[in-house]
N, C-alpha and C. Protein backbone atom coordinates (compact mmCIF):
# COMPACT_ATOMS: atom_id res chain seq x y z
N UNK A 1 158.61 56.89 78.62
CA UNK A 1 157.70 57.77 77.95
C UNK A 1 158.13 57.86 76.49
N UNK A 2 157.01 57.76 75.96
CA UNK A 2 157.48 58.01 74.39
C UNK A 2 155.99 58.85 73.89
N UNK A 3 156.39 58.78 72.25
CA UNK A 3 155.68 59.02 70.79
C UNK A 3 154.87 57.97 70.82
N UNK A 4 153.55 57.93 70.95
CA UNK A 4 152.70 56.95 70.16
C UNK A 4 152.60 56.78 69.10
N UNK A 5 152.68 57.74 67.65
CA UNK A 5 151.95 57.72 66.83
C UNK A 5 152.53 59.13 65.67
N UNK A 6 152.52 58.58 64.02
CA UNK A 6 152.80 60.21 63.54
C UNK A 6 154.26 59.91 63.17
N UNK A 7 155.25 60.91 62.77
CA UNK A 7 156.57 60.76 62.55
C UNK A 7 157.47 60.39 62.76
N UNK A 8 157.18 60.56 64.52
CA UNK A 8 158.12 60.42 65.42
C UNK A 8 157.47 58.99 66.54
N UNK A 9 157.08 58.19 65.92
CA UNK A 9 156.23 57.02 66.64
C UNK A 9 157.38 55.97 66.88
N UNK A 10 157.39 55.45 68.32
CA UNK A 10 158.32 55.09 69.07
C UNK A 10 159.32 55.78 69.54
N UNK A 11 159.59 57.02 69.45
CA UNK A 11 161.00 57.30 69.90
C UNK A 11 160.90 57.78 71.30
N UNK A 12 161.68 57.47 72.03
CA UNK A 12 161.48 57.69 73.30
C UNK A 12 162.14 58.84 74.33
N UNK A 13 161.79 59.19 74.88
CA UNK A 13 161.67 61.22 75.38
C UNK A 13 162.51 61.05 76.24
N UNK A 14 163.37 62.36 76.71
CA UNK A 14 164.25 62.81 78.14
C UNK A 14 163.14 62.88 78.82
N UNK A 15 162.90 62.19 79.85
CA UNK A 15 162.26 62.85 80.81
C UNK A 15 162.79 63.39 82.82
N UNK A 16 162.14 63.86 83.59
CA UNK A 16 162.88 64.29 84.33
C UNK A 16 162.99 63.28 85.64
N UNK A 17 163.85 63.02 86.34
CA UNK A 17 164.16 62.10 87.36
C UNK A 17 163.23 63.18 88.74
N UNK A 18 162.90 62.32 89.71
CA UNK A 18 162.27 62.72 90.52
C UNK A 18 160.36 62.80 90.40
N UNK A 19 159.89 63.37 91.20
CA UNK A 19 158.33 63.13 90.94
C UNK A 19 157.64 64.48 90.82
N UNK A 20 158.77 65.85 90.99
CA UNK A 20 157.48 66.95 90.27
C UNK A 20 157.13 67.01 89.25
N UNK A 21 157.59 66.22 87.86
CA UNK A 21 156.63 66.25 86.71
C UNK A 21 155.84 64.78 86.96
N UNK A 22 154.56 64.98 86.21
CA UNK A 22 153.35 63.56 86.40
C UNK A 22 152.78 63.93 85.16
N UNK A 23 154.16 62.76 83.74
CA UNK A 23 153.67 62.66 82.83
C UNK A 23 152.14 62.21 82.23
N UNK A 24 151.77 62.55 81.33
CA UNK A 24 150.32 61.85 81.22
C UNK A 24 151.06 60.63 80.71
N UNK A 25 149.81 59.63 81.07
CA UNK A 25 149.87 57.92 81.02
C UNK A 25 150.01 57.64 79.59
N UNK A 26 150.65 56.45 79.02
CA UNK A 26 150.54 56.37 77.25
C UNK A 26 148.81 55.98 77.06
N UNK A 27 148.12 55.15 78.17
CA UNK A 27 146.87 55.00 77.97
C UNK A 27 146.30 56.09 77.85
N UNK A 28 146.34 56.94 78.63
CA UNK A 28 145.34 58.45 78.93
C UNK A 28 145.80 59.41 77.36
N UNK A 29 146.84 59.35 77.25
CA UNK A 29 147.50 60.34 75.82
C UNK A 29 146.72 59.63 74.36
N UNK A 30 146.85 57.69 74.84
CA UNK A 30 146.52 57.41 73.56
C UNK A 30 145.02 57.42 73.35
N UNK A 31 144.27 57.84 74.19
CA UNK A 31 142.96 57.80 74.91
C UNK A 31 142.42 59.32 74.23
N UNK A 32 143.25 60.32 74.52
CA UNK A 32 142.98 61.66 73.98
C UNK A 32 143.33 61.89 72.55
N UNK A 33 144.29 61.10 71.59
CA UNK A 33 144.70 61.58 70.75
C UNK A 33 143.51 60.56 69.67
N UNK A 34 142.62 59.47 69.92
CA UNK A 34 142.19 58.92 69.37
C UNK A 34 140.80 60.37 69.21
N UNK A 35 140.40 60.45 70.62
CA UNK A 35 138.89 61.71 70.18
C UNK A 35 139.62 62.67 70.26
N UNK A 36 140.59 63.34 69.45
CA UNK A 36 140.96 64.44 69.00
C UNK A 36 141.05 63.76 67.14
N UNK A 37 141.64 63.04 67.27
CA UNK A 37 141.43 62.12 65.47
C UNK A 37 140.21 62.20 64.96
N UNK A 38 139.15 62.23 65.76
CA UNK A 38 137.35 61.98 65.71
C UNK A 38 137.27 63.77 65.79
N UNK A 39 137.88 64.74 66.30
CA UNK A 39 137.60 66.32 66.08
C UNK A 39 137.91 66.73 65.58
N UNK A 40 139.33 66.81 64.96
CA UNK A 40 139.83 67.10 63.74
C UNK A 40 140.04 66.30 62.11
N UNK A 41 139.71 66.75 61.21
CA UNK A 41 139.95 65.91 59.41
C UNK A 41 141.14 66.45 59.78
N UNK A 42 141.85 67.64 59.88
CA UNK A 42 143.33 67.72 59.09
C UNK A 42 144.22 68.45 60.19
N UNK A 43 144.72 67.48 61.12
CA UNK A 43 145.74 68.37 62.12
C UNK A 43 147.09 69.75 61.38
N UNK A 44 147.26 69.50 60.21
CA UNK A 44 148.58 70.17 59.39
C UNK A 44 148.18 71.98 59.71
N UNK A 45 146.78 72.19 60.18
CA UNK A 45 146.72 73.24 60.43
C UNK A 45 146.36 74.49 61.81
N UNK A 46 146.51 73.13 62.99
CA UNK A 46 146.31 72.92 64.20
C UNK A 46 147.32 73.71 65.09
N UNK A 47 147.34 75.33 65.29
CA UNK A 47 148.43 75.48 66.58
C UNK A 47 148.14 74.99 67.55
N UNK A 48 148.60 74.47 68.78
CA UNK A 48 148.37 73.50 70.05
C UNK A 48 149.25 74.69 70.38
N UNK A 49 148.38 74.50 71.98
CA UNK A 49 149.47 75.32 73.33
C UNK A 49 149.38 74.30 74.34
N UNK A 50 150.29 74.12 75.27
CA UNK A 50 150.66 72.98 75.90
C UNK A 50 151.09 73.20 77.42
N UNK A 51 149.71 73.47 78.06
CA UNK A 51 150.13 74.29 79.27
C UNK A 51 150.37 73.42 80.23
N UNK A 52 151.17 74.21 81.04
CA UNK A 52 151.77 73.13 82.44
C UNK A 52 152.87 72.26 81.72
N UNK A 53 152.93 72.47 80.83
CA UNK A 53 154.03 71.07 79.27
C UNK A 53 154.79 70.14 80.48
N UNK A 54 155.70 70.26 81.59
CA UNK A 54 156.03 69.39 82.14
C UNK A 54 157.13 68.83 81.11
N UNK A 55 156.70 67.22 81.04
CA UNK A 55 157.62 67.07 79.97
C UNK A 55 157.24 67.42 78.31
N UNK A 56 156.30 68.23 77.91
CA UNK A 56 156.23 68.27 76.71
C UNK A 56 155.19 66.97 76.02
N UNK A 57 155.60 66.05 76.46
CA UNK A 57 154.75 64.42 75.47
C UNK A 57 153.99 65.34 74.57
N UNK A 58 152.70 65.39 75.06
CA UNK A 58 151.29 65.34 74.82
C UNK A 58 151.47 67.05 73.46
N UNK A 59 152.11 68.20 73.32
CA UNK A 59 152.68 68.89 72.43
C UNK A 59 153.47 67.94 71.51
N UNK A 60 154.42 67.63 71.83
CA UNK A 60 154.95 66.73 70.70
C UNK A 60 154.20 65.73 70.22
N UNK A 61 153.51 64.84 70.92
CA UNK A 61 152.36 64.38 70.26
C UNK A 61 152.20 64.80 68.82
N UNK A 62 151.20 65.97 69.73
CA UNK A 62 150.85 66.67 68.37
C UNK A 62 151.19 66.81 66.71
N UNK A 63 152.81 67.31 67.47
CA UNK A 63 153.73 67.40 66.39
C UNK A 63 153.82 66.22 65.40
N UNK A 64 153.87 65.33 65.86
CA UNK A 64 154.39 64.11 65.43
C UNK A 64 153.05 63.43 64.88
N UNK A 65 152.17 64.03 64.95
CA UNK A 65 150.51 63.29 64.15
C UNK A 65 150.49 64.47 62.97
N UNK A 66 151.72 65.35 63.04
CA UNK A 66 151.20 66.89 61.80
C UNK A 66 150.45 67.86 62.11
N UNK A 67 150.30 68.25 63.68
CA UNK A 67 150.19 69.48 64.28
C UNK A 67 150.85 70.63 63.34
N UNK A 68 150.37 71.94 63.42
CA UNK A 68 151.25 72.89 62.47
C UNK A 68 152.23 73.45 63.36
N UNK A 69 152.11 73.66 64.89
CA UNK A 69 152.73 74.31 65.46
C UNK A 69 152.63 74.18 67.10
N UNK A 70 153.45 74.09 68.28
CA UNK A 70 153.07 73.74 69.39
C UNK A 70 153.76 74.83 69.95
N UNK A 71 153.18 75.82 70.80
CA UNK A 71 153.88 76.16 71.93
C UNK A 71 153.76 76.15 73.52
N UNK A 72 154.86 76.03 74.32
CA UNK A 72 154.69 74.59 75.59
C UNK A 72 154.95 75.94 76.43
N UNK A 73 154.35 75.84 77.28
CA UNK A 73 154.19 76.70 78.81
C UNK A 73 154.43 75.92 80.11
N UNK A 74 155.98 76.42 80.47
CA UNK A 74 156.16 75.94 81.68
C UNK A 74 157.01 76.85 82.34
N UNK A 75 157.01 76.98 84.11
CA UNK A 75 157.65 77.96 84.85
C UNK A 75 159.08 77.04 85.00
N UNK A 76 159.05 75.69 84.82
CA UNK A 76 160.36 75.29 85.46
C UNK A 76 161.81 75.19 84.32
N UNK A 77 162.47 75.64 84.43
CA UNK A 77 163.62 75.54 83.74
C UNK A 77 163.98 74.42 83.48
N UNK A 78 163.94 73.48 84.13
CA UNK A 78 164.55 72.07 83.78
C UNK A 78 163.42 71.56 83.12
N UNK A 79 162.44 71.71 83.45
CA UNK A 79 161.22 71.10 82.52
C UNK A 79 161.44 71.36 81.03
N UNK A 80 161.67 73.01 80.92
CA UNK A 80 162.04 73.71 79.59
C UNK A 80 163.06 73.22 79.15
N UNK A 81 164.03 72.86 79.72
CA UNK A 81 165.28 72.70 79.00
C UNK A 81 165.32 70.80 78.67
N UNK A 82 164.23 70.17 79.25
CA UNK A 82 164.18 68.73 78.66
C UNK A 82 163.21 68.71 77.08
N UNK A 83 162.02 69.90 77.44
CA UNK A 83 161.53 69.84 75.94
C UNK A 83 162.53 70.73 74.96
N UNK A 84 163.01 71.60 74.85
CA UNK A 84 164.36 72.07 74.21
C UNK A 84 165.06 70.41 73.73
N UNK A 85 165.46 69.62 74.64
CA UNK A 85 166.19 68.69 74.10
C UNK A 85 165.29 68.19 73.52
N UNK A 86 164.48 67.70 73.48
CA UNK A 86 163.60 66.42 73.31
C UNK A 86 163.08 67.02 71.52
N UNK A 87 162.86 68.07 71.61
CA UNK A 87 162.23 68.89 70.31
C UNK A 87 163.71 69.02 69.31
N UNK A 88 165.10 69.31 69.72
CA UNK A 88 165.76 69.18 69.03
C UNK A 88 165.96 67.80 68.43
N UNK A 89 166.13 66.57 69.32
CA UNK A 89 166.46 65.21 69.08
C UNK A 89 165.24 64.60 67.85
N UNK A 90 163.98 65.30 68.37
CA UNK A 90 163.18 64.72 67.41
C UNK A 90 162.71 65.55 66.04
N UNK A 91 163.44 66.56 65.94
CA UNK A 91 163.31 67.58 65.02
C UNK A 91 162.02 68.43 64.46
N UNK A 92 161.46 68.72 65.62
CA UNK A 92 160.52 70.03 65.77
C UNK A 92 160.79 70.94 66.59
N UNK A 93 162.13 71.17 66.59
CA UNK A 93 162.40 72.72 67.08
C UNK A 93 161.45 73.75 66.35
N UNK A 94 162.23 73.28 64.94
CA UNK A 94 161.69 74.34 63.89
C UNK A 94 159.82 75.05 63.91
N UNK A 95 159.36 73.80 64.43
CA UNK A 95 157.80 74.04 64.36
C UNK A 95 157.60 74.13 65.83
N UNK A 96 158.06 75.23 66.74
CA UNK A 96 157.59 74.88 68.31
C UNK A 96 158.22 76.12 69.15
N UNK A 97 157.47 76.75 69.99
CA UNK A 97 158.54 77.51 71.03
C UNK A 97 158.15 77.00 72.02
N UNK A 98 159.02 77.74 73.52
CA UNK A 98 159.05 77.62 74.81
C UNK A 98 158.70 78.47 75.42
N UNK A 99 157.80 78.68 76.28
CA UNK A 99 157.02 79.67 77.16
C UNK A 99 157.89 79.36 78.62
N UNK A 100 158.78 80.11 79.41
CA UNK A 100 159.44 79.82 80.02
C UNK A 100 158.47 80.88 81.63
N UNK A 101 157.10 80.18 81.88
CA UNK A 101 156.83 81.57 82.58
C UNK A 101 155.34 80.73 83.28
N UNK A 102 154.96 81.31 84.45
CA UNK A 102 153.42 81.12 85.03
C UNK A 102 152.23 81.31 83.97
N UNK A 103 151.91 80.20 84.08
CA UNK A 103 150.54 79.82 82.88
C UNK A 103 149.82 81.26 82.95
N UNK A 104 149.62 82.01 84.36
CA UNK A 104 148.29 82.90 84.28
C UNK A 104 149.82 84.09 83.67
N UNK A 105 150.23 84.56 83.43
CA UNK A 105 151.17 85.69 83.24
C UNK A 105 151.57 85.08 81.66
N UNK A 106 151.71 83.71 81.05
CA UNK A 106 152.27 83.30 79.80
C UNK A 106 151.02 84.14 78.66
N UNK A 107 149.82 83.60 79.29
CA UNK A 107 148.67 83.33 78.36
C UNK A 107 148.45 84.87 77.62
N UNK A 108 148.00 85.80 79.06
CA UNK A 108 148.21 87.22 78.55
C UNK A 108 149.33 87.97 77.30
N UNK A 109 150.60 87.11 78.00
CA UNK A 109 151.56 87.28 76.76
C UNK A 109 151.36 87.32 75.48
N UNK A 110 150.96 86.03 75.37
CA UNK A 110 150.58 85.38 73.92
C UNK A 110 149.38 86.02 73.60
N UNK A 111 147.99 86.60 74.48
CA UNK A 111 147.09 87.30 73.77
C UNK A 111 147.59 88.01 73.06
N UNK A 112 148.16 88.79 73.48
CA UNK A 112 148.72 90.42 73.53
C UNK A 112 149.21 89.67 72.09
N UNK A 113 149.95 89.27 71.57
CA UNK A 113 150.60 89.09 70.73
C UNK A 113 149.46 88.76 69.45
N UNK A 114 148.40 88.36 69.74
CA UNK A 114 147.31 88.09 68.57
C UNK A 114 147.51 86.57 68.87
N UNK A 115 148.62 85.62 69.28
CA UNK A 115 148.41 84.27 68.91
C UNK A 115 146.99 83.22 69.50
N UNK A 116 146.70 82.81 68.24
CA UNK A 116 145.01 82.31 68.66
C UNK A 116 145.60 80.33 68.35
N UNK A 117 144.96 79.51 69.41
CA UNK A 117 145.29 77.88 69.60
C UNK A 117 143.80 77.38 69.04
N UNK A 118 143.88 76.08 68.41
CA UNK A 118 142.84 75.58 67.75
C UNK A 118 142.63 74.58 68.89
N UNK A 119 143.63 74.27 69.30
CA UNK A 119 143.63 73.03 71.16
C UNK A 119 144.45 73.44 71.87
N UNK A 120 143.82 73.31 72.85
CA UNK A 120 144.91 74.05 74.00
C UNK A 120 144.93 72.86 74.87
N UNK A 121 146.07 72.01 75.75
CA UNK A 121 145.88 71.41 76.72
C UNK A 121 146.36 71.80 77.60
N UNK A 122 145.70 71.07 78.64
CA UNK A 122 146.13 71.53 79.91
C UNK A 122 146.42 70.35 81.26
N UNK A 123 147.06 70.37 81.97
CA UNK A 123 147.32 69.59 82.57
C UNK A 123 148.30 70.27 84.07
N UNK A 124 147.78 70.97 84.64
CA UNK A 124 148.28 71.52 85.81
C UNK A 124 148.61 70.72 86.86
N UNK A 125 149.41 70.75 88.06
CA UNK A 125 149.35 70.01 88.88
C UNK A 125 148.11 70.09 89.68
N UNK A 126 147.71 68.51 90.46
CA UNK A 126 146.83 68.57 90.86
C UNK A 126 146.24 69.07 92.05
N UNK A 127 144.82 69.43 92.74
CA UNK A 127 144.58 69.68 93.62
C UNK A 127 145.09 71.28 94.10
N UNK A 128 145.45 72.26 92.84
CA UNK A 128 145.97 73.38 93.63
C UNK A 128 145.03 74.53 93.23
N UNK A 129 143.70 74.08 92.63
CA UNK A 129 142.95 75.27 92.21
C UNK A 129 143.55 75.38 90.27
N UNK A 130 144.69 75.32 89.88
CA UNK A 130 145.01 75.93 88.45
C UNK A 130 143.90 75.61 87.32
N UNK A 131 143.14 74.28 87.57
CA UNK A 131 142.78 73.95 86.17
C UNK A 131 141.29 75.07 86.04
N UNK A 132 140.76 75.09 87.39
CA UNK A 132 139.80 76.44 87.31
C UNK A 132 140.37 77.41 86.63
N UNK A 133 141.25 77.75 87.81
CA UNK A 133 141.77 79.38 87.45
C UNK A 133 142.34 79.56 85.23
N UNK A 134 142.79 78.56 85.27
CA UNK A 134 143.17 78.19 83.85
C UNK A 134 141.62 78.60 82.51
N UNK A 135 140.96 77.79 83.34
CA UNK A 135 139.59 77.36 82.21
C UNK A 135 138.92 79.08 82.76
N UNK A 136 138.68 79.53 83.76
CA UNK A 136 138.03 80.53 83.58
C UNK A 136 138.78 81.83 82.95
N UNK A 137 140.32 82.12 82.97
CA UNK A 137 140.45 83.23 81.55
C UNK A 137 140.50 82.68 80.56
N UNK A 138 140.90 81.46 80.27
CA UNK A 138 140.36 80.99 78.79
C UNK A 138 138.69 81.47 78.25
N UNK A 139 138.08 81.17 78.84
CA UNK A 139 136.89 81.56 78.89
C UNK A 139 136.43 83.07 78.63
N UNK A 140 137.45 83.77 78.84
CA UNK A 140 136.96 85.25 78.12
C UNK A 140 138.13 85.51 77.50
N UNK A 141 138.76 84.67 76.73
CA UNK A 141 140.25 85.53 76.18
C UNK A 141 139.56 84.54 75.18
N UNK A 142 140.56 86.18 74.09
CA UNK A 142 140.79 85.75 72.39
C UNK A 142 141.87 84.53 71.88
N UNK A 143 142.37 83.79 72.80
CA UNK A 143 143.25 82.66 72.47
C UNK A 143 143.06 82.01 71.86
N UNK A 144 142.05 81.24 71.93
CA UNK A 144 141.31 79.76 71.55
C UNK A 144 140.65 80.41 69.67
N UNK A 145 140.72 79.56 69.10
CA UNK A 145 140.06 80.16 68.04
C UNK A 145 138.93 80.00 68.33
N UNK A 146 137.59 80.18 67.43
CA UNK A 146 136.44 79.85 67.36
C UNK A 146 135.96 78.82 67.39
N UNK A 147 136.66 77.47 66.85
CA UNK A 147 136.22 76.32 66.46
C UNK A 147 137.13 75.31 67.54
N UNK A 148 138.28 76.22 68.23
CA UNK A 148 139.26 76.08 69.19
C UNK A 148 138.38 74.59 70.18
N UNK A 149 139.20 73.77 70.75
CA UNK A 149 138.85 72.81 72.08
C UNK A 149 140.22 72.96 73.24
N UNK A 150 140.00 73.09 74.41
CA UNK A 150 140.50 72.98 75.42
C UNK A 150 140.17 71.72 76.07
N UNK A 151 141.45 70.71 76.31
CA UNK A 151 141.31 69.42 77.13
C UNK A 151 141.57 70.24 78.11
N UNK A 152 141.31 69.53 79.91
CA UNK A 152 141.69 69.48 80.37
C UNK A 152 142.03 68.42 81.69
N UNK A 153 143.46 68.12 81.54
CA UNK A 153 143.47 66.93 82.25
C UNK A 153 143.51 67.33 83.61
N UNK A 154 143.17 66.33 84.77
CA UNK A 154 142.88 66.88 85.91
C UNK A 154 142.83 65.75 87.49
N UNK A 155 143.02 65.47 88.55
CA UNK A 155 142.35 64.00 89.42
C UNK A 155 141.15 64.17 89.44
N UNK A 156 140.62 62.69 89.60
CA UNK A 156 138.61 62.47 89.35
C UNK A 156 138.31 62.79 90.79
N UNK A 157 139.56 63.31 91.90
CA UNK A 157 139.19 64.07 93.19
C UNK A 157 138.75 65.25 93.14
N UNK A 158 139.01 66.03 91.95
CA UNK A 158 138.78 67.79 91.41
C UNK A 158 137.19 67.53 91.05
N UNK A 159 136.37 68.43 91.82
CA UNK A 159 135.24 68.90 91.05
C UNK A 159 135.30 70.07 89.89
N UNK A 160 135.48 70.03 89.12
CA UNK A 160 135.98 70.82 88.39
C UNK A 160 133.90 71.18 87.22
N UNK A 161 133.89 72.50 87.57
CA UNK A 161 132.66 72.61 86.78
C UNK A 161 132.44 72.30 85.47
N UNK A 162 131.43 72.05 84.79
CA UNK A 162 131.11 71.52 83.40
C UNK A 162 131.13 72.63 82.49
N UNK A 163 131.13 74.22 83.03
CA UNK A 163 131.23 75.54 82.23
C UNK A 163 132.17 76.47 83.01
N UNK A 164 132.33 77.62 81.87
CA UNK A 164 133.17 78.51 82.18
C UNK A 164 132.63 79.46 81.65
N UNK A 165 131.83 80.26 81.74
CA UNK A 165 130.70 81.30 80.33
C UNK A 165 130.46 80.30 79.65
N UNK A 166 131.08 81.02 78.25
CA UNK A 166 131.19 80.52 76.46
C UNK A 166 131.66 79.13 76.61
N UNK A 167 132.61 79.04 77.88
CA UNK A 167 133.48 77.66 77.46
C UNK A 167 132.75 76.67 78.01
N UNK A 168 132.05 75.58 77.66
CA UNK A 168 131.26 75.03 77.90
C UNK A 168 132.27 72.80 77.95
N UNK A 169 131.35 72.06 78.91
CA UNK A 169 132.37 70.93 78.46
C UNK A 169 131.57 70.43 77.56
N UNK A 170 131.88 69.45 76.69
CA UNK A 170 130.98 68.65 75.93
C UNK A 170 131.59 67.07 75.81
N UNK A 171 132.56 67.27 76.53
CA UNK A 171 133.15 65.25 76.78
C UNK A 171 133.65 65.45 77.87
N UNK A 172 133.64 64.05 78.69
CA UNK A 172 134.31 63.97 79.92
C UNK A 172 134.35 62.46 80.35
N UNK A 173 135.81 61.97 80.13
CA UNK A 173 136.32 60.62 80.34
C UNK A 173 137.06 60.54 81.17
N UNK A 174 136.77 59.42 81.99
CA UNK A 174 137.80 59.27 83.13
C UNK A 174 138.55 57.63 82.80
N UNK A 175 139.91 57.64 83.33
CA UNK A 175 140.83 56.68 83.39
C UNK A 175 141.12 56.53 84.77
N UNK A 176 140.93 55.42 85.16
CA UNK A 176 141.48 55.22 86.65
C UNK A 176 141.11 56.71 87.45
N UNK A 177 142.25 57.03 87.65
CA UNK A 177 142.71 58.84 88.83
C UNK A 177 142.37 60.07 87.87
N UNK A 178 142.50 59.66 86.99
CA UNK A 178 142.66 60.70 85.46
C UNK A 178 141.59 61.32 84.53
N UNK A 179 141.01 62.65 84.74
CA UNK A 179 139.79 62.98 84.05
C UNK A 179 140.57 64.12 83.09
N UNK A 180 139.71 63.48 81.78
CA UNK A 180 140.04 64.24 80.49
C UNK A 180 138.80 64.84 80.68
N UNK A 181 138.30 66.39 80.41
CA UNK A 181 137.54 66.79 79.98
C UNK A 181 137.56 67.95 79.04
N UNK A 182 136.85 67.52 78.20
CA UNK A 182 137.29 68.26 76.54
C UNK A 182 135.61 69.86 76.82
N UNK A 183 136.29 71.06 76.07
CA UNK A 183 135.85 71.97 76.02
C UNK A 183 135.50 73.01 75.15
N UNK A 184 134.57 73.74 74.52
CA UNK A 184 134.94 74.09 73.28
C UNK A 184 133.98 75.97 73.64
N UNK A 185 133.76 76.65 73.05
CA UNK A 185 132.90 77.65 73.21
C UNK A 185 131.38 77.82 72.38
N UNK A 186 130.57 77.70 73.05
CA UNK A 186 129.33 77.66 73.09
C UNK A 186 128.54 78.98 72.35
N UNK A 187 127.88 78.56 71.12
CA UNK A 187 127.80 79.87 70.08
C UNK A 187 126.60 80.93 70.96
């Protein structure tokens, strides 16, 4: 697993031994970061939240194309403590925190706090209900900015609805097993 692209292009990530993390593919990442290039002129002002982060990639990504800021949401400690390394080695500590906590209990956090994401991704494990449960409080929370997009990655086994209220989809690509579907709020 690596950096596609951006500062940090080629360098290659800690990632975790065993099979509960299911990094996204370099096809599927380089797949998303091309129609996110086509949604955004100027990432330098882009907070990203990076839910389910796992190993982080797809946040650092970010970072590494000139994201302004990423913060990664994950319950597992070892997950956390590989993006901790991985963010020090590649030197965006400085621009990044760690959400060490359950996506539905993180998000509230961060309302509460005022912090608003211009992209939020998401990438839950599959088949357990999250990417719903995920997209529908997004869907009434102040997180997302206005102009905000929510990916969400997901298996092309998930029926996963095309709305959420406001949050509406407006792209939806599939790779092999792998459905990106991009989301934004509907004026």
């Amino acid at each position: 697993m690596r950096i596609i692209s951006g500062s940090a292009k080629g360098r290659k990530l800690v990632a975790p031994k065993g099979m509960r993390v299911r990094p996204t593919a370099d096809r599927v990442k380089e797949a998303l970061f091309n129609i996110i290039a086509n949604l955004y002129n100027d990432l330098s002002e882009v907070w990203t939240l990076d839910i389910f982060a796992g190993t982080g990639s797809v946040g650092m990504e970010m970072l590494s194309r000139g994201g302004a800021y990423t913060v990664f949401i994950d319950n597992h400690r070892q997950s956390a403590a590989m993006i901790a390394k991985n963010l020090e080695m590649l030197g965006f500590a400085p621009r990044s925190r760690i959400v060490i906590e359950e996506a539905l209990v993180a998000l509230p956090l961060l309302e509460k706090k005022g912090e608003r994401f211009g992209l939020v991704f998401l990438d839950p494990p599959y088949d357990k209900g999250l990417t719903e449960k995920v997209l529908d409080y997004l869907s009434h929370s102040s997180i997302l900015t206005d102009d905000g997009i929510v990916v969400a990655e997901f298996s092309a086994k998930e029926d996963i609805p095309a709305g959420f209220g406001p949050l509406q989809q407006f792209d939806r690509r599939v790779y092999g097993d792998t459905v990106l579907a991009f989301f934004n709020q509907s004026p």
